[in-house]
C-alpha atoms as a PDB file:
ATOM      1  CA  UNK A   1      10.455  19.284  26.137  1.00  0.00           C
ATOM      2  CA  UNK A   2      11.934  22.122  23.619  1.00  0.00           C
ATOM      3  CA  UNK A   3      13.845  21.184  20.673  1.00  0.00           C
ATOM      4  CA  UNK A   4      16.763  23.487  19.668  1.00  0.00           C
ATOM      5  CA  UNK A   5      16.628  22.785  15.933  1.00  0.00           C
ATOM      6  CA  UNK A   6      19.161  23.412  13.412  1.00  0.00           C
ATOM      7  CA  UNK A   7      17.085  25.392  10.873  1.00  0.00           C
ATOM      8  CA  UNK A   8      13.162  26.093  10.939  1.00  0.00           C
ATOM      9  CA  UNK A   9      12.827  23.318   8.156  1.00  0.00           C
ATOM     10  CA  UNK A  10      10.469  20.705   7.782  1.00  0.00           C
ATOM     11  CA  UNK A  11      10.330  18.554   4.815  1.00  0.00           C
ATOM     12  CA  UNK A  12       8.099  16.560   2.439  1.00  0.00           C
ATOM     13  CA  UNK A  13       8.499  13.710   0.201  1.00  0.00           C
ATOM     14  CA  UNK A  14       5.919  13.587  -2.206  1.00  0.00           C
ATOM     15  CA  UNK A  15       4.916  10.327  -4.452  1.00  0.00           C
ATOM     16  CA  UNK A  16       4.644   9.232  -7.356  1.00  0.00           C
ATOM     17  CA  UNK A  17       7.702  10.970  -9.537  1.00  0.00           C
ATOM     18  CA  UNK A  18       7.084   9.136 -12.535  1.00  0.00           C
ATOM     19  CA  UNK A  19       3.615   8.856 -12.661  1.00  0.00           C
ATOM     20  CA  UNK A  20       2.889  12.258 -10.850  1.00  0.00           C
ATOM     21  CA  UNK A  21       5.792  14.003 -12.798  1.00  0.00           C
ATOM     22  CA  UNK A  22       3.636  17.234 -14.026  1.00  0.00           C
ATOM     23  CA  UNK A  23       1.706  17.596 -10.748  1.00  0.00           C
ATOM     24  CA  UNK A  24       5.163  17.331  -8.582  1.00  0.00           C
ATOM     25  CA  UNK A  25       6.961  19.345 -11.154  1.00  0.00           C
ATOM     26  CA  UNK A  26       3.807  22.227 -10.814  1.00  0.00           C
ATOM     27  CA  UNK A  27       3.523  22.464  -6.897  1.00  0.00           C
ATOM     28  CA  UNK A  28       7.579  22.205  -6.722  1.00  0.00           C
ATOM     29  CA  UNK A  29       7.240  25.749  -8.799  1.00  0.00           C
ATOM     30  CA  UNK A  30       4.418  27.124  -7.097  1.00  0.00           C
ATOM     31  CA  UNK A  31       6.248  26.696  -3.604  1.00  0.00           C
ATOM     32  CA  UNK A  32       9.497  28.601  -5.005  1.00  0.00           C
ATOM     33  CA  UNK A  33       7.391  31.178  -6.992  1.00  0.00           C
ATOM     34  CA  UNK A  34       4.628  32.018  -4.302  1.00  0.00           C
ATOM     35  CA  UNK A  35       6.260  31.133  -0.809  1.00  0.00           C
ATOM     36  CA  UNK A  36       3.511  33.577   1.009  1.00  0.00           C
ATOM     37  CA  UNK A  37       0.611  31.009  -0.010  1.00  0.00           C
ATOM     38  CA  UNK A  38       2.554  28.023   1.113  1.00  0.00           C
ATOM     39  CA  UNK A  39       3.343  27.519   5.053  1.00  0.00           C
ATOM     40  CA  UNK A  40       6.514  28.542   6.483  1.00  0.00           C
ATOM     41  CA  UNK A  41       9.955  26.585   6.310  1.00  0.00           C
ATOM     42  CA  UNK A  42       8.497  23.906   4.240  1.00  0.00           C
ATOM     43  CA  UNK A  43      10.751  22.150   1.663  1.00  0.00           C
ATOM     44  CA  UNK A  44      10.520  19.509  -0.595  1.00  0.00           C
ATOM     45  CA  UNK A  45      12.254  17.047   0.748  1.00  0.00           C
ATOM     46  CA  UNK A  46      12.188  14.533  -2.293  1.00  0.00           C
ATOM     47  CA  UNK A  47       9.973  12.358  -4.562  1.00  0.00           C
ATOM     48  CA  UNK A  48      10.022   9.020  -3.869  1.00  0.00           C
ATOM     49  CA  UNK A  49       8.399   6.091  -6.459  1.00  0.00           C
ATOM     50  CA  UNK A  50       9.628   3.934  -9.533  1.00  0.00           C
ATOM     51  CA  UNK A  51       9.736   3.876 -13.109  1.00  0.00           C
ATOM     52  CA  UNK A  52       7.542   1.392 -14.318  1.00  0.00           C
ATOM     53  CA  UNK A  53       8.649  -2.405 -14.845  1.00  0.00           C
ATOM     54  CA  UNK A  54      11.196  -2.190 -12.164  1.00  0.00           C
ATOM     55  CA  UNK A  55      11.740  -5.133 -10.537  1.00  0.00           C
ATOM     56  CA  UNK A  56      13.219  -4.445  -7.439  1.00  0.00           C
ATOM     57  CA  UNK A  57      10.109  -1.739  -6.997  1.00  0.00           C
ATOM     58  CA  UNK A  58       8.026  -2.958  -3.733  1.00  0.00           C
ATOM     59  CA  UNK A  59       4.710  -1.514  -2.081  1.00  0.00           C
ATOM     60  CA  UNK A  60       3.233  -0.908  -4.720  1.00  0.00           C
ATOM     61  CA  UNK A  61       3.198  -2.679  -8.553  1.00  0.00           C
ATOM     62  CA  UNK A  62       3.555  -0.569 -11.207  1.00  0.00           C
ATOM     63  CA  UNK A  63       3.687  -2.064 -14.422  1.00  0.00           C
ATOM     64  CA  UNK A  64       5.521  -0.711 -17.874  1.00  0.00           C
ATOM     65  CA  UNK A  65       8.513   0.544 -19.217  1.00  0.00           C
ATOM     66  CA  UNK A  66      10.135   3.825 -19.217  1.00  0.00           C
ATOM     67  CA  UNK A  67      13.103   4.806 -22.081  1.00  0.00           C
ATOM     68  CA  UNK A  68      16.403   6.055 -20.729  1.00  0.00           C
ATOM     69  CA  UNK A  69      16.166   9.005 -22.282  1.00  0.00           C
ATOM     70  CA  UNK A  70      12.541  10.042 -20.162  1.00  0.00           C
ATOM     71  CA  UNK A  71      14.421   8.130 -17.557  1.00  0.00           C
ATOM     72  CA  UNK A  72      17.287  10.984 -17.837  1.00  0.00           C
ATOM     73  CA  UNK A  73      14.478  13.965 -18.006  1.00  0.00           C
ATOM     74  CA  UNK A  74      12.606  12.803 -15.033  1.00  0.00           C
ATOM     75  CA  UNK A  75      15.931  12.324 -12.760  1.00  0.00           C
ATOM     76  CA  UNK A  76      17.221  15.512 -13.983  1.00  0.00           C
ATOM     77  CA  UNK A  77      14.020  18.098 -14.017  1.00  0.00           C
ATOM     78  CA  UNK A  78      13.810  17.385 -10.222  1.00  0.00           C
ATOM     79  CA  UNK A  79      17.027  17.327  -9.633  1.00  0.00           C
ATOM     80  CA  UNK A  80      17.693  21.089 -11.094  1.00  0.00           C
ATOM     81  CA  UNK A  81      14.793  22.183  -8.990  1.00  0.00           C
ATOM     82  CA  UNK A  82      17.045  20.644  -5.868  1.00  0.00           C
ATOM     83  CA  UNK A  83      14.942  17.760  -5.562  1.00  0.00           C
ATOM     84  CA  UNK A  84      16.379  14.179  -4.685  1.00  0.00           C
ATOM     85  CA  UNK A  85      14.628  11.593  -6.514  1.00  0.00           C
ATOM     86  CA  UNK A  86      13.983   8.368  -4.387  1.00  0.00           C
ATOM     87  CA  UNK A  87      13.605   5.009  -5.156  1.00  0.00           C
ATOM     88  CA  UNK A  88      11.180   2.624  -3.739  1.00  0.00           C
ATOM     89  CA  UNK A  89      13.732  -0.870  -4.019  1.00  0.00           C
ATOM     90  CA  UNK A  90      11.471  -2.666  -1.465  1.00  0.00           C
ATOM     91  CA  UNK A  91      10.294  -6.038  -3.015  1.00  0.00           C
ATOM     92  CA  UNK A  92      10.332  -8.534  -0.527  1.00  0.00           C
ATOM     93  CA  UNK A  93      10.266 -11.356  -2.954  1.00  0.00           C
ATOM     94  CA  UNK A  94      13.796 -10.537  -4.501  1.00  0.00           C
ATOM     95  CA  UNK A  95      16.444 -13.268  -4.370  1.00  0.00           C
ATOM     96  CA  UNK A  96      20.301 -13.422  -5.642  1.00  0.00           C
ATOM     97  CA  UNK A  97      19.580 -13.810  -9.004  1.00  0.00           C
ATOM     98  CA  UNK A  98      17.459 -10.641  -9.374  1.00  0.00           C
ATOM     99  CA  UNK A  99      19.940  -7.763  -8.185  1.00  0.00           C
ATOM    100  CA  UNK A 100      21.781  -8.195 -12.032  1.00  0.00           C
ATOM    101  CA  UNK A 101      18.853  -7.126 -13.840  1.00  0.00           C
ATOM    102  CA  UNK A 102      19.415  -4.738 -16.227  1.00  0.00           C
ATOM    103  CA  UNK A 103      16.980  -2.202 -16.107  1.00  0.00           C
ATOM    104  CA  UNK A 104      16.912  -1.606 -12.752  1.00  0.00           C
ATOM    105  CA  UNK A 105      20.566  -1.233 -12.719  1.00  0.00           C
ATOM    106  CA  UNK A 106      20.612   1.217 -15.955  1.00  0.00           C
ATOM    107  CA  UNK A 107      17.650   2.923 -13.474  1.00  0.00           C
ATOM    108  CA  UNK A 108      20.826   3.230 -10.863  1.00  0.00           C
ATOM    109  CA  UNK A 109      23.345   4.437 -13.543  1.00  0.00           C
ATOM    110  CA  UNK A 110      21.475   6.814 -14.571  1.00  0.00           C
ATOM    111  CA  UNK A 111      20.657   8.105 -11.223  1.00  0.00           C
ATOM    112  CA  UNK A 112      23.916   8.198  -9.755  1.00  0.00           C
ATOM    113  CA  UNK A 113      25.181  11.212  -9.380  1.00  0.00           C
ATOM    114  CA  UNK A 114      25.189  11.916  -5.415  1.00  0.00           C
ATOM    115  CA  UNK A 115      21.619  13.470  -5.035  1.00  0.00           C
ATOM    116  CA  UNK A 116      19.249  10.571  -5.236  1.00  0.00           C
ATOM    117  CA  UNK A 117      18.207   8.042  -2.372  1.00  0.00           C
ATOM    118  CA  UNK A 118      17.071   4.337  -2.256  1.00  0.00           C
ATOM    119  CA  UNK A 119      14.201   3.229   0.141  1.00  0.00           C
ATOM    120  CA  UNK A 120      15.415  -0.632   1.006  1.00  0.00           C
ATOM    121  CA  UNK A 121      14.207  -3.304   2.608  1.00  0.00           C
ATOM    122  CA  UNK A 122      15.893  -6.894   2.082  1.00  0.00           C
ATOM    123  CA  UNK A 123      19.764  -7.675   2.801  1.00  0.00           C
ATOM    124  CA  UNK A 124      19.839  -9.071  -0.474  1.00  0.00           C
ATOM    125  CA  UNK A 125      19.407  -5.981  -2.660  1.00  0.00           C
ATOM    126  CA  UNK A 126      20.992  -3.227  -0.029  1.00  0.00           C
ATOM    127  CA  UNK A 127      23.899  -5.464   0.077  1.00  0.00           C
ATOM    128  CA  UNK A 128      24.583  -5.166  -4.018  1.00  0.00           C
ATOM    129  CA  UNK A 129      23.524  -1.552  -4.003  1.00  0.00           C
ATOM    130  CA  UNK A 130      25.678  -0.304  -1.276  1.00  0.00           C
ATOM    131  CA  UNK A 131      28.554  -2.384  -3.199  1.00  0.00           C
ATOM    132  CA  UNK A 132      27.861  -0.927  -6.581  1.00  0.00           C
ATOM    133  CA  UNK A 133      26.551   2.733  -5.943  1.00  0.00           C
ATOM    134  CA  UNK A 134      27.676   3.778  -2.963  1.00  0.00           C
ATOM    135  CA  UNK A 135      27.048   7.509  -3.132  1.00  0.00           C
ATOM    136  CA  UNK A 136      23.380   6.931  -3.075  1.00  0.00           C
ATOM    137  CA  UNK A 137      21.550   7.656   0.613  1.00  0.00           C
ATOM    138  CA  UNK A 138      20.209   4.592   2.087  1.00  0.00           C
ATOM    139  CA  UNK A 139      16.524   5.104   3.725  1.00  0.00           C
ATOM    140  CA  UNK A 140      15.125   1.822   5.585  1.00  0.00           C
ATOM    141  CA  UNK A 141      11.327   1.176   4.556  1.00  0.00           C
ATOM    142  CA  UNK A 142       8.587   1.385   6.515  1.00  0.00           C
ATOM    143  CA  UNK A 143       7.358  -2.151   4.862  1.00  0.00           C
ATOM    144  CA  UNK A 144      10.004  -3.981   7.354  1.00  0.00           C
ATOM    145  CA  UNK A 145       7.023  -3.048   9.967  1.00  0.00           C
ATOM    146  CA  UNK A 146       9.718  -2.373  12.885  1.00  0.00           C
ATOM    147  CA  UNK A 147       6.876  -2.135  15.774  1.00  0.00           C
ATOM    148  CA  UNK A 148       9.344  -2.472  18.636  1.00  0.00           C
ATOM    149  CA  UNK A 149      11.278   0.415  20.068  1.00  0.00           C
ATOM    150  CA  UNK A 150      14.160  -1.364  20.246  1.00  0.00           C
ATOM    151  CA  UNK A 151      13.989  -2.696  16.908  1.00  0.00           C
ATOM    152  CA  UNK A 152      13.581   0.889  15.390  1.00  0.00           C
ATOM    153  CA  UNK A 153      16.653   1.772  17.809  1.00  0.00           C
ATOM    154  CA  UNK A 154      19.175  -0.802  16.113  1.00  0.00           C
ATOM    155  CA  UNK A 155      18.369   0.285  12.570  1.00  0.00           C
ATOM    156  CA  UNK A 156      19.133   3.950  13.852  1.00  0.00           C
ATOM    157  CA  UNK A 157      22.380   2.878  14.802  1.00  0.00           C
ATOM    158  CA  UNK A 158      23.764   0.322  11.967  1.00  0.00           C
ATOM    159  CA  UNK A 159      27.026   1.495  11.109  1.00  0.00           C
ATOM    160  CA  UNK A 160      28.054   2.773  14.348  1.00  0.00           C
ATOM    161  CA  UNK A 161      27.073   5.995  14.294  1.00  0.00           C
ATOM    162  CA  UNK A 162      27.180   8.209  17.476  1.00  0.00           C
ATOM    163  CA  UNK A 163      25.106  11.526  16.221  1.00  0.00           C
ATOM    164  CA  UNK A 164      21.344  10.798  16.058  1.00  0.00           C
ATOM    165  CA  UNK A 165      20.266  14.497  15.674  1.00  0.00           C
ATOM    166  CA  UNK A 166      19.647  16.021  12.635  1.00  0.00           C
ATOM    167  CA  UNK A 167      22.602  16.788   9.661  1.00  0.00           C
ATOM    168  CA  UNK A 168      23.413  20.067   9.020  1.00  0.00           C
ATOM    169  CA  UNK A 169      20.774  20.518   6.761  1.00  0.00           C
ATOM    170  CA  UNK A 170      17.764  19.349   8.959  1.00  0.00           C
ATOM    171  CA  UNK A 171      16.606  16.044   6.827  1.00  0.00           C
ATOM    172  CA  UNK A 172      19.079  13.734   8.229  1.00  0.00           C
ATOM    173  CA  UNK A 173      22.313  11.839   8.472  1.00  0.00           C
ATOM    174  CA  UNK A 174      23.664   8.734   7.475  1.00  0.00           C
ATOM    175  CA  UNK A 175      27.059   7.360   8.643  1.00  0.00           C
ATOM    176  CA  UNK A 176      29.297   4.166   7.044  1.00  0.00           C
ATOM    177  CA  UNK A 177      26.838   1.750   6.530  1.00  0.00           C
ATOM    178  CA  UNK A 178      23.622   3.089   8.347  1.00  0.00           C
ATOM    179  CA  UNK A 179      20.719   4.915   7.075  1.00  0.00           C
ATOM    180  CA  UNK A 180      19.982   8.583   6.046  1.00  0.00           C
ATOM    181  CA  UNK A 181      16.592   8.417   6.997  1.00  0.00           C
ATOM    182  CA  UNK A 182      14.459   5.442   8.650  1.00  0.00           C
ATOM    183  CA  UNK A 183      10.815   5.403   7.973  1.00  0.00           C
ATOM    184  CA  UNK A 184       8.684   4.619  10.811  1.00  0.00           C
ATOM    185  CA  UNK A 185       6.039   2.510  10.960  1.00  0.00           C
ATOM    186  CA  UNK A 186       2.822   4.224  11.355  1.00  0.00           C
ATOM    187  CA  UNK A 187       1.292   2.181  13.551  1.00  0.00           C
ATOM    188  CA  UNK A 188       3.643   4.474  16.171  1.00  0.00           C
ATOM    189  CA  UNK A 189       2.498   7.800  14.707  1.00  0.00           C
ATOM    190  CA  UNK A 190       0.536   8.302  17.803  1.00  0.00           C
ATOM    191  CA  UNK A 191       2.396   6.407  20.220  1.00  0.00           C
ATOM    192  CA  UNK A 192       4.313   9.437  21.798  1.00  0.00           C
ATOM    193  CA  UNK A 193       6.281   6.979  24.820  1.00  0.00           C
ATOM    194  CA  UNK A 194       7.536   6.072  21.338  1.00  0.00           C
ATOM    195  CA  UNK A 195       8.044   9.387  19.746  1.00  0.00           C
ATOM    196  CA  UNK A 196       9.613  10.982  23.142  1.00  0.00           C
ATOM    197  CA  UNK A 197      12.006   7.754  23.372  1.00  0.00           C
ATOM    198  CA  UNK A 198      12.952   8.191  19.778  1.00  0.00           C
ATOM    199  CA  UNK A 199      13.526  12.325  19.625  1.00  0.00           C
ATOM    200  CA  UNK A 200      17.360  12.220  20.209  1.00  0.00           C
ATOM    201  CA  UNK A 201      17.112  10.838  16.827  1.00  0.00           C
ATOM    202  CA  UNK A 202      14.238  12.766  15.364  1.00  0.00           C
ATOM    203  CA  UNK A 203      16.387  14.211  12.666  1.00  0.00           C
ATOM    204  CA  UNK A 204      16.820  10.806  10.882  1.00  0.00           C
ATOM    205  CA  UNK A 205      13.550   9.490  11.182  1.00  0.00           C
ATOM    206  CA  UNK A 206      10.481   9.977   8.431  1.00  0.00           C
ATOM    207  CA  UNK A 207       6.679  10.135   9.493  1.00  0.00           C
ATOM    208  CA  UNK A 208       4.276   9.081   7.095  1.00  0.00           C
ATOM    209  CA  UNK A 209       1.444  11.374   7.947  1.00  0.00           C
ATOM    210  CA  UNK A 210      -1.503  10.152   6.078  1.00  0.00           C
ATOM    211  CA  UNK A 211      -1.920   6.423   5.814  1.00  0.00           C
ATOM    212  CA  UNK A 212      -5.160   4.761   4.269  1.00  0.00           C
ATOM    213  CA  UNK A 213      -4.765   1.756   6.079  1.00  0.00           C
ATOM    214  CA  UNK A 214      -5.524   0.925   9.693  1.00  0.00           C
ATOM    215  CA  UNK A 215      -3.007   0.715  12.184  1.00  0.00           C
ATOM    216  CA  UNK A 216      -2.174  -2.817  13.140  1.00  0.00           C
ATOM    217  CA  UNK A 217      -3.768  -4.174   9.466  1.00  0.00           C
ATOM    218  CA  UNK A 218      -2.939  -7.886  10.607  1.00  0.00           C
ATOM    219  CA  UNK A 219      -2.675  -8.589   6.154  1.00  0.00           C
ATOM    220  CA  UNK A 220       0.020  -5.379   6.071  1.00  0.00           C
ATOM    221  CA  UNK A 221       2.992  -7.388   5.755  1.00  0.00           C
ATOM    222  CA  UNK A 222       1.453 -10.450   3.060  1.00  0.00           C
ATOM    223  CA  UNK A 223       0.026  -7.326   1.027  1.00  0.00           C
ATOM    224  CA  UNK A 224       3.385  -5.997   0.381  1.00  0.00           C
ATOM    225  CA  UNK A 225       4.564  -9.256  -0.319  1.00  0.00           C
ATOM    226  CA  UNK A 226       1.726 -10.071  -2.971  1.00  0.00           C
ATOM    227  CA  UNK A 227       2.314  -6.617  -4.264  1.00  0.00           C
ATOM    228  CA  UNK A 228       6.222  -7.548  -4.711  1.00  0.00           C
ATOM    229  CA  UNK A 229       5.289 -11.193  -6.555  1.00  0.00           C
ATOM    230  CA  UNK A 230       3.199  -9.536  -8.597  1.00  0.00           C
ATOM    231  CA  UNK A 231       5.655  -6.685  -9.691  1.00  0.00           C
ATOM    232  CA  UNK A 232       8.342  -9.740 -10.278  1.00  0.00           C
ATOM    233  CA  UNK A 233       6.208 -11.586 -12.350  1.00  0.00           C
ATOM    234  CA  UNK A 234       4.380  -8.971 -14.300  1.00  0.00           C
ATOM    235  CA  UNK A 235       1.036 -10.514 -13.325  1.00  0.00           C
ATOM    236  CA  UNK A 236      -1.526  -8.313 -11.071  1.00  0.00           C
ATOM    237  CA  UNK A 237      -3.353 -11.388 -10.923  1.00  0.00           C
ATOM    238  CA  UNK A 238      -6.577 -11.526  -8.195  1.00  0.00           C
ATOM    239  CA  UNK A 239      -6.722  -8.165  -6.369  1.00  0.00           C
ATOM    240  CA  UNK A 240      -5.668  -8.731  -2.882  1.00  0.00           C
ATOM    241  CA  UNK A 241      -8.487  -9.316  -0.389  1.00  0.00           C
ATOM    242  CA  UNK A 242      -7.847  -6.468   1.923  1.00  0.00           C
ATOM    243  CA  UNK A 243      -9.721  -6.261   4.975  1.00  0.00           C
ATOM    244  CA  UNK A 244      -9.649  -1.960   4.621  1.00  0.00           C
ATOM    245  CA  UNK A 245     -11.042  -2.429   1.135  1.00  0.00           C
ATOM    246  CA  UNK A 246     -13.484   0.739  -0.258  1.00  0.00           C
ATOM    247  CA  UNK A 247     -15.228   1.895  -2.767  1.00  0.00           C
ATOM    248  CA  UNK A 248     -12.747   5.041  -4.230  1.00  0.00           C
ATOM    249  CA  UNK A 249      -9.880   6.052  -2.054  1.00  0.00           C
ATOM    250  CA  UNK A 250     -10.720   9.833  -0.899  1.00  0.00           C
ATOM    251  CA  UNK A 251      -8.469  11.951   1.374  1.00  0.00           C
ATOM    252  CA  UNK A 252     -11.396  12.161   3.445  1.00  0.00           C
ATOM    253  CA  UNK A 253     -10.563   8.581   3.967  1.00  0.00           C
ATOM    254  CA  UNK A 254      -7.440   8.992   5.326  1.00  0.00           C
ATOM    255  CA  UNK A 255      -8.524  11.871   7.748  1.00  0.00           C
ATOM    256  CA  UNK A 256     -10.619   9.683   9.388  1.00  0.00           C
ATOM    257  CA  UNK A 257      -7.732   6.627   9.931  1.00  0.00           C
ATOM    258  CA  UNK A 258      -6.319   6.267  13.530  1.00  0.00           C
ATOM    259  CA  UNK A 259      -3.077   6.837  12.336  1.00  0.00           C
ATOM    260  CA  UNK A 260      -3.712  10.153  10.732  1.00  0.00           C
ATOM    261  CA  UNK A 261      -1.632  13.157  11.667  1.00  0.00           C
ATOM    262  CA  UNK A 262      -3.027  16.592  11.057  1.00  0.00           C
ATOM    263  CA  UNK A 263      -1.594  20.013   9.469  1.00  0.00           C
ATOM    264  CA  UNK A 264      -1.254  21.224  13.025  1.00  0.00           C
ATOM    265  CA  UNK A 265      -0.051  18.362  14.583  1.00  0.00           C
ATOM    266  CA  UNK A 266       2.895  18.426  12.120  1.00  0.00           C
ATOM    267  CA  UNK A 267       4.602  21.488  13.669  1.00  0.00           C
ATOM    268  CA  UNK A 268       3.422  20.123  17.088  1.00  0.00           C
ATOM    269  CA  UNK A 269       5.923  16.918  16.347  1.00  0.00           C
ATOM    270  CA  UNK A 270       8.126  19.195  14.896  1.00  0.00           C
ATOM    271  CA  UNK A 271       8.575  21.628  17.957  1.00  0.00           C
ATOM    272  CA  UNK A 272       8.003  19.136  20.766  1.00  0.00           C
ATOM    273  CA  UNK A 273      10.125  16.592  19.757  1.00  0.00           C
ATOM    274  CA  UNK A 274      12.235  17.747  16.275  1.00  0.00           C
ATOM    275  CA  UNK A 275      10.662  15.523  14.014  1.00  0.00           C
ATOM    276  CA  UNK A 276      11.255  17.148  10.339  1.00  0.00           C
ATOM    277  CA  UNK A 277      10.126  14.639   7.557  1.00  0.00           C
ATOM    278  CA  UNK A 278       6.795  14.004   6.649  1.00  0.00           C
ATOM    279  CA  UNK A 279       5.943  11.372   4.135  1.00  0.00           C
ATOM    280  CA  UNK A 280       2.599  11.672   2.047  1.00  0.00           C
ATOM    281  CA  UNK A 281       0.972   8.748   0.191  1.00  0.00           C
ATOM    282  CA  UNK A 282       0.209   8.415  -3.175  1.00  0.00           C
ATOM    283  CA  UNK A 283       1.142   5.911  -5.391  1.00  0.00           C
ATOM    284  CA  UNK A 284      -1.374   3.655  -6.838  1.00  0.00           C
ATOM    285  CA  UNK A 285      -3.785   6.296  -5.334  1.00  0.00           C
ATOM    286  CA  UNK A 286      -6.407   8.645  -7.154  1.00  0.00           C
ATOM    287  CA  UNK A 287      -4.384  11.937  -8.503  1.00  0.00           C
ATOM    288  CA  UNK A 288      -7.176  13.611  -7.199  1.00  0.00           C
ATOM    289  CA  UNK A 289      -6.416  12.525  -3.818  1.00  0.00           C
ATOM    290  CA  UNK A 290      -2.950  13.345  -3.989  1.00  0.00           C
ATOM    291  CA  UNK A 291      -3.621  16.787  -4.912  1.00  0.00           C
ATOM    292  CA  UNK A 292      -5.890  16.939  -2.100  1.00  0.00           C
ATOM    293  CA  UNK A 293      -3.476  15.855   0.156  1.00  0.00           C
ATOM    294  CA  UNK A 294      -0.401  18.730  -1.517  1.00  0.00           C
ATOM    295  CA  UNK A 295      -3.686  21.225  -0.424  1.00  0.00           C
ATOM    296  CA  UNK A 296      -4.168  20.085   3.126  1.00  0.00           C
ATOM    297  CA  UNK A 297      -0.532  20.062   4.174  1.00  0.00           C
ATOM    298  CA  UNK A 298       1.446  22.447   2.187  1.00  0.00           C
ATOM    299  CA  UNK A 299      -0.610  25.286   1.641  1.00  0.00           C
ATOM    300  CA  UNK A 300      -2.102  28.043   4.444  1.00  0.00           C
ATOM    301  CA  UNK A 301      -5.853  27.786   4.344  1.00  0.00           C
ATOM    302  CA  UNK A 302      -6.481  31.128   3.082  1.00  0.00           C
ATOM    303  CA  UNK A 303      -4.721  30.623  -0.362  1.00  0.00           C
ATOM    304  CA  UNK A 304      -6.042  26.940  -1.011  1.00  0.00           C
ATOM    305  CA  UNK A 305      -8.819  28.051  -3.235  1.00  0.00           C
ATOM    306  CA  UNK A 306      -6.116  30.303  -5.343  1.00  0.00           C
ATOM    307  CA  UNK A 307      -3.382  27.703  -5.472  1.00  0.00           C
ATOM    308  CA  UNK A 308      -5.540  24.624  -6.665  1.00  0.00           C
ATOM    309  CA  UNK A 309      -6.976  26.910  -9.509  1.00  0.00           C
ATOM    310  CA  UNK A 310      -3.447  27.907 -10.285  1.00  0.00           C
ATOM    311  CA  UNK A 311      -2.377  24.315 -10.081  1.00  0.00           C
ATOM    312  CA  UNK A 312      -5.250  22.786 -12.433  1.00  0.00           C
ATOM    313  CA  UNK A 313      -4.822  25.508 -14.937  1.00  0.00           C
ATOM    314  CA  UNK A 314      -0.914  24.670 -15.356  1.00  0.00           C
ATOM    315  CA  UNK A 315      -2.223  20.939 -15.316  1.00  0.00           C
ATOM    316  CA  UNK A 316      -4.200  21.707 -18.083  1.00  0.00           C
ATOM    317  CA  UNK A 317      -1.602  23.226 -20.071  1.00  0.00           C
ATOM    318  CA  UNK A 318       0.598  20.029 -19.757  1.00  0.00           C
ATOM    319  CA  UNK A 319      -2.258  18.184 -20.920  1.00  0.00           C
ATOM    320  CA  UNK A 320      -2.787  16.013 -18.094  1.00  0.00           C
ATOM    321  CA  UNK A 321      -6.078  14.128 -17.558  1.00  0.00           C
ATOM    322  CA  UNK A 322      -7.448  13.890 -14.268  1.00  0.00           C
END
């Protein structure tokens, strides 16, 4: 099957906007100022993450606090560079009582301004936010872990929508009530019954390409949810006894997973069946493995050598550690 697309564009949400800000902020520049090192027709499609102490921040615990006015810098630096910032609102431990909290609203404040996005996963919370900010776009998470096809299809169409193709601008759609983008779980990544089913909507659907974990993790699902107790109670507590445990995360890791997708496979989904956003992971991970990661996909083999020396060098500038 050919795919007629609507542009040649396939984008990339990054992690990790907070805590990655200067490396983000550094490859973000390096794509716009030298385009010829970096492949063709990709964009950043947005950072995605929390600021730290954020209740309603799932996947991942991040503990902290972050000022309004850094709050205000970070939202608006990637913004300017035309950059949606994304929120990671997927604790699955959240009840009534926690969607009035006050940081995480001041978070949404200061945020709202039409650009940014919310990755959701609990009625509870999407419910309030699409009540109180509705110009945000809506993503569903891939921590629901939809497995079944027509599971994945129903989420697709909340809200009604009849268009499952891609927006005008080749990273998705969203109609009254339904989502932007949804996530798939990457358990499927391979599964291409799956993939060719799910191509009339490839537009509106997000592949995350580079997973540590193994597909069908039967302690998936109670990780998340340890990972959201522990971000609503501010205690990390006893590290969670995952079966996929290792010594140091390495990217080398993650090319060796079942449910990895390679640099060449990426235009393959792309061209076969119109997939056009790729998720990399990140957060909580080794920065060294992220930039590994920013090497492997975004830039042509030839220049990888030149771009990671540029890259550390304006790293070192900034003054961040690594």
């Amino acid at each position: 099957m050919t795919v007629n697309h609507a542009n040649n564009k396939i984008y990339w949400h990054l992690p990790g906007f907070c805590v990655y800000f200067y490396l983000n902020q550094v490859i973000i520049h390096l794509m716009k100022e030298f385009p010829d090192r970096f492949y063709d027709g990709y964009e950043i499609g947005s950072v995605y993450g929390t600021f730290p102490g954020a209740i309603w921040n799932g996947g991942r615990a991040v503990f902290g606090i972050t000022s309004s006015s850094d709050m205000k810098k970070i939202i608006e630096t990637y913004n300017k560079l035309g950059v949606p910032v994304r929120f990671t609102w997927t604790n699955s431990a959240l009840e009534e009582k926690h969607v009035s909290d006050t940081y995480c609203n001041l978070i949404m404040e200061i945020a709202d301004n039409g650009m940014n996005q919310v990755l959701v996963n609990t009625p509870v919370l999407e419910d309030y936010l699409r009540k109180t900010y509705p110009d945000f776009k809506y993503i569903s998470s891939t921590t629901k872990r939809l497995t079944k096809l027509e599971d994945i299809r129903r989420e697709l169409d909340m809200g009604g929508s009849s268009v499952h193709g891609k927006g005008e601008d080749g990273k998705g759609q969203e109609s009254s009530n339904g989502y932007y983008l949804v996530v798939l779980d990457y358990d499927l990544n391979h599964d291409e019954s799956v993939l060719t089913e799910l191509s009339p909507y490839a537009g509106r659907i997000e592949i995350l390409v580079d997973e540590i974990c193994f597909p069908g993790c039967p302690k998936r699902k109670q990780h998340y949810l340890e990972e959201s107790l522990a971000q609503l109670h501010f205690d990390k507590g006893t590290p969670f006894d995952c079966p996929n445990k290792t010594k140091k995360p390495a990217f080398k890791e993650c090319m060796a997973r079942p449910a990895f997708i390679d640099a060449l496979e990426v235009r393959e989904y792309f061209d076969k069946w119109g997939y056009a956003n790729f998720k990399l992971v990140g957060r909580g991970l080794p920065m060294e493995m992220v930039v590994d990661s920013y090497m492997y996909y975004l830039v042509k083999d030839e220049y990888e050598r030149e771009i990671r020396d540029k890259l550390n060098r304006q790293l070192t500038k900034l003054g961040v550690r690594r």
